[in-house]
C-alpha atoms as a PDB file:
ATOM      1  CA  UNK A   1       9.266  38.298  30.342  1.00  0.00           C
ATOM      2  CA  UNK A   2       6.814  38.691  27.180  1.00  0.00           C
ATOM      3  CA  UNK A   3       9.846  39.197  25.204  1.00  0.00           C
ATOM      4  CA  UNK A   4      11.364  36.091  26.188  1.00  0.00           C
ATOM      5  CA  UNK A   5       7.977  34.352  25.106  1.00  0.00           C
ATOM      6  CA  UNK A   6       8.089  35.684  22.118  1.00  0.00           C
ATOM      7  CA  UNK A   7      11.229  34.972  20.862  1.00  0.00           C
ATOM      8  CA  UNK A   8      10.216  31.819  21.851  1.00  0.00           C
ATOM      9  CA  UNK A   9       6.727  31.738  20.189  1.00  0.00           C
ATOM     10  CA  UNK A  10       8.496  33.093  16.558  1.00  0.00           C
ATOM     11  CA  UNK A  11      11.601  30.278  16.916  1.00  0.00           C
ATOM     12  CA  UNK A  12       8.726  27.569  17.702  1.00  0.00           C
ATOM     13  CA  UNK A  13       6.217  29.131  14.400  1.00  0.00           C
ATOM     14  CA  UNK A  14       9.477  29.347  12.374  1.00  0.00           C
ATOM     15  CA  UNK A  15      11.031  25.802  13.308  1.00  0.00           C
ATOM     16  CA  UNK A  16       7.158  24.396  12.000  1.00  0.00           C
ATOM     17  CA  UNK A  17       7.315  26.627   8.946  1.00  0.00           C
ATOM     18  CA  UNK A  18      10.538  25.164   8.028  1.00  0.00           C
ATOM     19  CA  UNK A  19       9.516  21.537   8.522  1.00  0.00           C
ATOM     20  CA  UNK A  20       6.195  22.143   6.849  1.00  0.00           C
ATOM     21  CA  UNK A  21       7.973  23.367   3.525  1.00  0.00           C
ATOM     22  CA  UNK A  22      10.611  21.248   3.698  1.00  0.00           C
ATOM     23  CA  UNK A  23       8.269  17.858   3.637  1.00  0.00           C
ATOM     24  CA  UNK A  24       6.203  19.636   0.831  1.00  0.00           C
ATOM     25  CA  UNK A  25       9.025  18.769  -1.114  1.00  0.00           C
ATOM     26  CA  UNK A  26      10.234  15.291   0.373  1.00  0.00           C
ATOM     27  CA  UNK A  27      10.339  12.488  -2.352  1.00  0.00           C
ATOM     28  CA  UNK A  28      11.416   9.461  -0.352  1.00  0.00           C
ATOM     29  CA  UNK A  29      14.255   7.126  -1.906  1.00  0.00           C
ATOM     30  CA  UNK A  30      12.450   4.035  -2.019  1.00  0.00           C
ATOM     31  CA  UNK A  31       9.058   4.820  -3.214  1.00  0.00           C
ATOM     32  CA  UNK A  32       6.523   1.867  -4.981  1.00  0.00           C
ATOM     33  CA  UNK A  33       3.122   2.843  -4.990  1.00  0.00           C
ATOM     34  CA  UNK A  34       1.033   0.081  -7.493  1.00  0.00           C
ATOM     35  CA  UNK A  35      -2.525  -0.180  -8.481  1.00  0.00           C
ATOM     36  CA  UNK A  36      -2.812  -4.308  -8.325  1.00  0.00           C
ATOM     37  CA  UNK A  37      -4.474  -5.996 -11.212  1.00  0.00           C
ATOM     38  CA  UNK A  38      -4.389  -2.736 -13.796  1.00  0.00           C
ATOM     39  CA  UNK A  39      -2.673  -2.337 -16.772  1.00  0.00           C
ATOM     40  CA  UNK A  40      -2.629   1.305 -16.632  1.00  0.00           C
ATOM     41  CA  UNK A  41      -1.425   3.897 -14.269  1.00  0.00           C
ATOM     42  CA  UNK A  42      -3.725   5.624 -11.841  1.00  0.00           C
ATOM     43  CA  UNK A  43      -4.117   8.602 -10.512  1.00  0.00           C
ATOM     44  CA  UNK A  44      -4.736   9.573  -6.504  1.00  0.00           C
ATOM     45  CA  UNK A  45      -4.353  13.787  -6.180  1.00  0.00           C
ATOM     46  CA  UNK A  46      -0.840  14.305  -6.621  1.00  0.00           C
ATOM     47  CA  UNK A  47       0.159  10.633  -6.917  1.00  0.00           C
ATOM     48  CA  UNK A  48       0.768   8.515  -9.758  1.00  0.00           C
ATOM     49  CA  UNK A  49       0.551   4.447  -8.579  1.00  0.00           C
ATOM     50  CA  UNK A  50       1.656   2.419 -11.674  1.00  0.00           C
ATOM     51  CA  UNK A  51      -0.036  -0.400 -13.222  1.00  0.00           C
ATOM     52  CA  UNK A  52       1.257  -3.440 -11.674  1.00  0.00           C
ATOM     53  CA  UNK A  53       2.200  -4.628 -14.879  1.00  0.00           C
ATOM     54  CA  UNK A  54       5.385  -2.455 -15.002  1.00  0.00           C
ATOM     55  CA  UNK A  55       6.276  -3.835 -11.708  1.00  0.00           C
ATOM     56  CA  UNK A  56       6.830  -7.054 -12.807  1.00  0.00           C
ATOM     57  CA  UNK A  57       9.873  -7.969 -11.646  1.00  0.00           C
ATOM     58  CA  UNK A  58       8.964  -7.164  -7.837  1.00  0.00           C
ATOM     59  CA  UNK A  59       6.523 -10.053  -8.542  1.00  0.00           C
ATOM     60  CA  UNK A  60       6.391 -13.479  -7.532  1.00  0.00           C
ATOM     61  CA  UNK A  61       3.168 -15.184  -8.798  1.00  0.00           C
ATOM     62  CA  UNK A  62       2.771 -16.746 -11.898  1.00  0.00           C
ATOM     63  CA  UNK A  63      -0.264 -17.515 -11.511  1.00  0.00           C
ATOM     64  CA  UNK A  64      -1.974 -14.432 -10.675  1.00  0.00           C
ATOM     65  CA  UNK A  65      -5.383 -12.910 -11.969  1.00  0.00           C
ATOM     66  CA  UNK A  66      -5.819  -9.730 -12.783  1.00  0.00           C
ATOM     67  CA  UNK A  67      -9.370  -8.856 -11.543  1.00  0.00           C
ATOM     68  CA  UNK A  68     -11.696  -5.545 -12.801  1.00  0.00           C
ATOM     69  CA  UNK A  69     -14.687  -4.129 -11.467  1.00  0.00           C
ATOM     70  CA  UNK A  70     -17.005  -1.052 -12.813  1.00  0.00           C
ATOM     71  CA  UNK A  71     -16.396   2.435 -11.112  1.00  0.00           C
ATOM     72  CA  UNK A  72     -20.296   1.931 -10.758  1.00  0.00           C
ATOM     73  CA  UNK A  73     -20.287  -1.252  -8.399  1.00  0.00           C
ATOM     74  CA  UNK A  74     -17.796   0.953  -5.953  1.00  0.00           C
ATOM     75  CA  UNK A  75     -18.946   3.769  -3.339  1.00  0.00           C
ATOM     76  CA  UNK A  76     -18.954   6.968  -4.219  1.00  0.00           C
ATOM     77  CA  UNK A  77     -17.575   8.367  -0.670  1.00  0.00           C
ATOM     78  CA  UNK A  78     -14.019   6.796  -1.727  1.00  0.00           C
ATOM     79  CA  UNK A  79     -11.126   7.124  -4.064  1.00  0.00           C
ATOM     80  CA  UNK A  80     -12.562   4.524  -6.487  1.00  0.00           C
ATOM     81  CA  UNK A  81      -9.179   5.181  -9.097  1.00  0.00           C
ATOM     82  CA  UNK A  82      -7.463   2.030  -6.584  1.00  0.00           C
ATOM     83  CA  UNK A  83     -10.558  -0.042  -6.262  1.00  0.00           C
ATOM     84  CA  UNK A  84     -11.359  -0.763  -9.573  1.00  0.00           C
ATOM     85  CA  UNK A  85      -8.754  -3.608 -10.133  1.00  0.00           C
ATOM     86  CA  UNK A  86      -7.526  -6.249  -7.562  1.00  0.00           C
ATOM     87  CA  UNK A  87      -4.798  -8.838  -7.924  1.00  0.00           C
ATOM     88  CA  UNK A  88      -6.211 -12.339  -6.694  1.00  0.00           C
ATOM     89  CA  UNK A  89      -3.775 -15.235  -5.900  1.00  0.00           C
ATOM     90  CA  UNK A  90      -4.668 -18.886  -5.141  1.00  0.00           C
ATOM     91  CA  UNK A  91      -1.394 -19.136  -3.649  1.00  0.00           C
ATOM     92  CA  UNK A  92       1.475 -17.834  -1.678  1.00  0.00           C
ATOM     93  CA  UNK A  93       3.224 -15.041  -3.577  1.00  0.00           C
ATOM     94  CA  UNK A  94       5.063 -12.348  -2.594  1.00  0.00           C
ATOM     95  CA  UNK A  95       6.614  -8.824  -3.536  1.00  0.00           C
ATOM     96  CA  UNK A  96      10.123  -8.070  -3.450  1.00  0.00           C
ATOM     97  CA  UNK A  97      10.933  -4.305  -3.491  1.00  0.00           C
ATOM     98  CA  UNK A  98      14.655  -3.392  -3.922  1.00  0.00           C
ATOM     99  CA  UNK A  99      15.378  -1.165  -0.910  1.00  0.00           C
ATOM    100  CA  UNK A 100      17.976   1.341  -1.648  1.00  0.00           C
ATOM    101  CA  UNK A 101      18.080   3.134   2.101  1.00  0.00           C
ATOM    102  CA  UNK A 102      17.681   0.755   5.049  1.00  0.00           C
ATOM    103  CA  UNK A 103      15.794   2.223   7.560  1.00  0.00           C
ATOM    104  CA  UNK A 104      11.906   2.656   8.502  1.00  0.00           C
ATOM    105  CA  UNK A 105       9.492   2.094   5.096  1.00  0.00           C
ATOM    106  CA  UNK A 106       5.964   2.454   5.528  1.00  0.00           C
ATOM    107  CA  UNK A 107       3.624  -0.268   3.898  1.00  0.00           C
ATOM    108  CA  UNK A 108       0.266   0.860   3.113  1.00  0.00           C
ATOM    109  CA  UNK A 109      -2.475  -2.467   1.864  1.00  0.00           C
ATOM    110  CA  UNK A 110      -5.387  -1.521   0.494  1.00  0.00           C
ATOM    111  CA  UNK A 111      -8.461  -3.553  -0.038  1.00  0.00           C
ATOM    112  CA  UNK A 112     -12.132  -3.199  -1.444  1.00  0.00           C
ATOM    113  CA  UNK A 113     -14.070  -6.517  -1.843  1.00  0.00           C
ATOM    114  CA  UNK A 114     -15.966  -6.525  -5.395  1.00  0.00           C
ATOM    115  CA  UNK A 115     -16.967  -9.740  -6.957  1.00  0.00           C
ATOM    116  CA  UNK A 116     -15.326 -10.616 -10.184  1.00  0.00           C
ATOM    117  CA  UNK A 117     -16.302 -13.873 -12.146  1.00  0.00           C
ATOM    118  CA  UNK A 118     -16.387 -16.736  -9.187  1.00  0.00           C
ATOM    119  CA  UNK A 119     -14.357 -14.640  -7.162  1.00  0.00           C
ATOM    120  CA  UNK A 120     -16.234 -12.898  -4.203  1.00  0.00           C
ATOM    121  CA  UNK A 121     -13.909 -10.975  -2.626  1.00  0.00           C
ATOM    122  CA  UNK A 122     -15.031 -10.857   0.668  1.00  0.00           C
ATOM    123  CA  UNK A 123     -14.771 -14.211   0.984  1.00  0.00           C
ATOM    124  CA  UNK A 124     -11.205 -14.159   0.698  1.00  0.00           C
ATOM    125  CA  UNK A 125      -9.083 -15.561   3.872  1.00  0.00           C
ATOM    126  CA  UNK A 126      -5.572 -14.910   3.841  1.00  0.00           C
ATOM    127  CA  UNK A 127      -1.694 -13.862   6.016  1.00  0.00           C
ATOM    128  CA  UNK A 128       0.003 -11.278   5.248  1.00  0.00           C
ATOM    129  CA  UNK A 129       3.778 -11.033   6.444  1.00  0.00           C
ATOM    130  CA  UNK A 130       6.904  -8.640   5.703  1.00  0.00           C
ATOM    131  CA  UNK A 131       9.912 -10.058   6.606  1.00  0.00           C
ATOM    132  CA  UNK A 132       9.508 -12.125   9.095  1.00  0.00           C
ATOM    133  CA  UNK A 133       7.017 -10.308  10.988  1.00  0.00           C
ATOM    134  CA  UNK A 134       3.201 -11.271  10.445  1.00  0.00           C
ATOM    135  CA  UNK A 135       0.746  -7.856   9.549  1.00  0.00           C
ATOM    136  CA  UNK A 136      -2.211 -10.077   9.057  1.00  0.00           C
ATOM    137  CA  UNK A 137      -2.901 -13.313   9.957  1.00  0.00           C
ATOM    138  CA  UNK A 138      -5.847 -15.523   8.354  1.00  0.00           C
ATOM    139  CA  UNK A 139      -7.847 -12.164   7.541  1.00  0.00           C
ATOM    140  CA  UNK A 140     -11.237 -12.009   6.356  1.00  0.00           C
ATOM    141  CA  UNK A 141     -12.741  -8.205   5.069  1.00  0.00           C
ATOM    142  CA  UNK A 142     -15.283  -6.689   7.808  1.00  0.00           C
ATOM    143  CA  UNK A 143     -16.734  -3.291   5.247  1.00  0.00           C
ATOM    144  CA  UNK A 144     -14.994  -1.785   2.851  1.00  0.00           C
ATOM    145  CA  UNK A 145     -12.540  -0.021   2.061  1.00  0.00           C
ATOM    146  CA  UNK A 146      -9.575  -1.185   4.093  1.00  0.00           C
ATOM    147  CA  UNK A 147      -6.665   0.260   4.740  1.00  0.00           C
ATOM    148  CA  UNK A 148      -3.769  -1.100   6.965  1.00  0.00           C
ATOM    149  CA  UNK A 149      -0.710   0.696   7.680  1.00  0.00           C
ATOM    150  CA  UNK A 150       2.526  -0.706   8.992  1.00  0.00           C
ATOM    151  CA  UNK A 151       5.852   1.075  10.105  1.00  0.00           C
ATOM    152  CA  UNK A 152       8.553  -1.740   9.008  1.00  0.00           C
ATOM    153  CA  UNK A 153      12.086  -1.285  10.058  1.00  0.00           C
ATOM    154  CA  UNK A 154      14.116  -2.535   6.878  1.00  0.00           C
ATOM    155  CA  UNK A 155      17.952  -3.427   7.780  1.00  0.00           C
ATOM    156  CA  UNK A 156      18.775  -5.044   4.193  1.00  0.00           C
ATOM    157  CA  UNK A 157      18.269  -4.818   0.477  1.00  0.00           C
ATOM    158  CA  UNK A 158      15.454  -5.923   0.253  1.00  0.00           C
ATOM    159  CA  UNK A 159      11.843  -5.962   1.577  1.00  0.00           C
ATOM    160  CA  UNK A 160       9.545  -8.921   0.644  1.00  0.00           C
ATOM    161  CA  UNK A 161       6.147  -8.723   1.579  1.00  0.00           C
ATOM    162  CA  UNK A 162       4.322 -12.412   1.400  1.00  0.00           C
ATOM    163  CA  UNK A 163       0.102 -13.017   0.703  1.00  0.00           C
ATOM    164  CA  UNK A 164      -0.281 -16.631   2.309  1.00  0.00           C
ATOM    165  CA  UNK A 165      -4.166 -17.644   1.063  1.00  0.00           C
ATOM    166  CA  UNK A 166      -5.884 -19.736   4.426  1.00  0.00           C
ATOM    167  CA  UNK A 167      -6.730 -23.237   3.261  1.00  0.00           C
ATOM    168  CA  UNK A 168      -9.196 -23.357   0.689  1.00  0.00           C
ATOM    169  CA  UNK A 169      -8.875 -19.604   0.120  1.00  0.00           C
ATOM    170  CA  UNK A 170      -7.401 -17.550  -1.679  1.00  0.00           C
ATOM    171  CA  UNK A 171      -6.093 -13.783  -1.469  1.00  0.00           C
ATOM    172  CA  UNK A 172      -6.273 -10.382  -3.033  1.00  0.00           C
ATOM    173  CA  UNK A 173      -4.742  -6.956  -2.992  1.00  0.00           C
ATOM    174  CA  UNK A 174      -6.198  -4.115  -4.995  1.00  0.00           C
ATOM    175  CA  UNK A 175      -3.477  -1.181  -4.390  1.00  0.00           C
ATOM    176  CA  UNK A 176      -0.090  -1.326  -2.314  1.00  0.00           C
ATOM    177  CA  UNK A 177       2.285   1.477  -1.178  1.00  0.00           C
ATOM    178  CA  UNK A 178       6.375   0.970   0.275  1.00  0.00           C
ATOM    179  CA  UNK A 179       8.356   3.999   0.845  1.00  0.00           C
ATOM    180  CA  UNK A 180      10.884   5.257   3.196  1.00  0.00           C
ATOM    181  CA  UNK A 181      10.095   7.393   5.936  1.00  0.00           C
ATOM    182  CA  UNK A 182      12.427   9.850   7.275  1.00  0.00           C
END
């Protein structure tokens, strides 16, 4: 009997091994990871999110502004690379990511409230939708940093995530991330 176990024990350890090493090196298809409002690319460990700037094509908003804050004005308990910059938006825009495997994406918001010229942050009221399914609705920050996660099943070529500002609002995003999960 103690054989049987641990036959079963090593396929179990070896089964997690392989998984382990195999997702060490999983680089997912579709993969957009963007540092809102920067003009150059930033850094998170092993991760590289680009400057939004390069992304403009994905990009609906012409009138956007492209909001900076000092490294000083943010926490030191978190990742300050992302919060540094925001993208605010008086009005609805959107991003359009080319999706090149349909199937589930993962969307990943982030947002740190800093104040940059009349623009308090914090303040901000807005939706947030992908597809046609609502993530946020009429949102207003509680403490910083947030980070909301969705698991988005993506049937065609295209994902478009939508910022809807409430009435007499407006919204922001400082960093976002889309990419498939297997």
């Amino acid at each position: 009997m103690m054989n049987i176990y641990s036959c079963e024990l090593l396929i179990l350890v070896g089964s997690i091994l392989c998984l382990v090493c195999v997702s060490l090196k999983y680089v997912p298809e579709d993969n957009y990871l963007i540092d809102c409002g920067s003009s150059t690319n930033s850094s998170v460990g092993d991760r590289v999110f680009v400057a939004d700037q390069s992304y403009s094509d994905v990009l609906s908003a012409p009138h956007s502004i492209s909001a900076n804050t000092s490294s000083d004005s943010i926490s030191s308990t978190y990742d300050s690379a992302l919060y540094q910059t925001a993208k605010i938006f008086n009005e609805s825009f959107y991003y359009t990511f080319p999706i090149k495997k349909p199937g589930r994406h993962w969307i990943r918001l982030h947002f740190y409230p800093f104040v940059y010229r009349n623009y308090n942050l914090s303040m901000a009221k807005f939706s947030v939708s992908a597809q046609n399914f609502t993530l946020i609705r009429e949102y207003r920050l509680e403490s910083p940093p947030i980070v909301k996660e969705y698991s988005v099943n993506v049937t065609s070529g295209s994902l478009v995530l939508t910022f809807t500002p409430s009435v007499n609002s407006f919204a922001f995003i400082n960093a976002l991330e889309v990419f498939f999960t297997p």
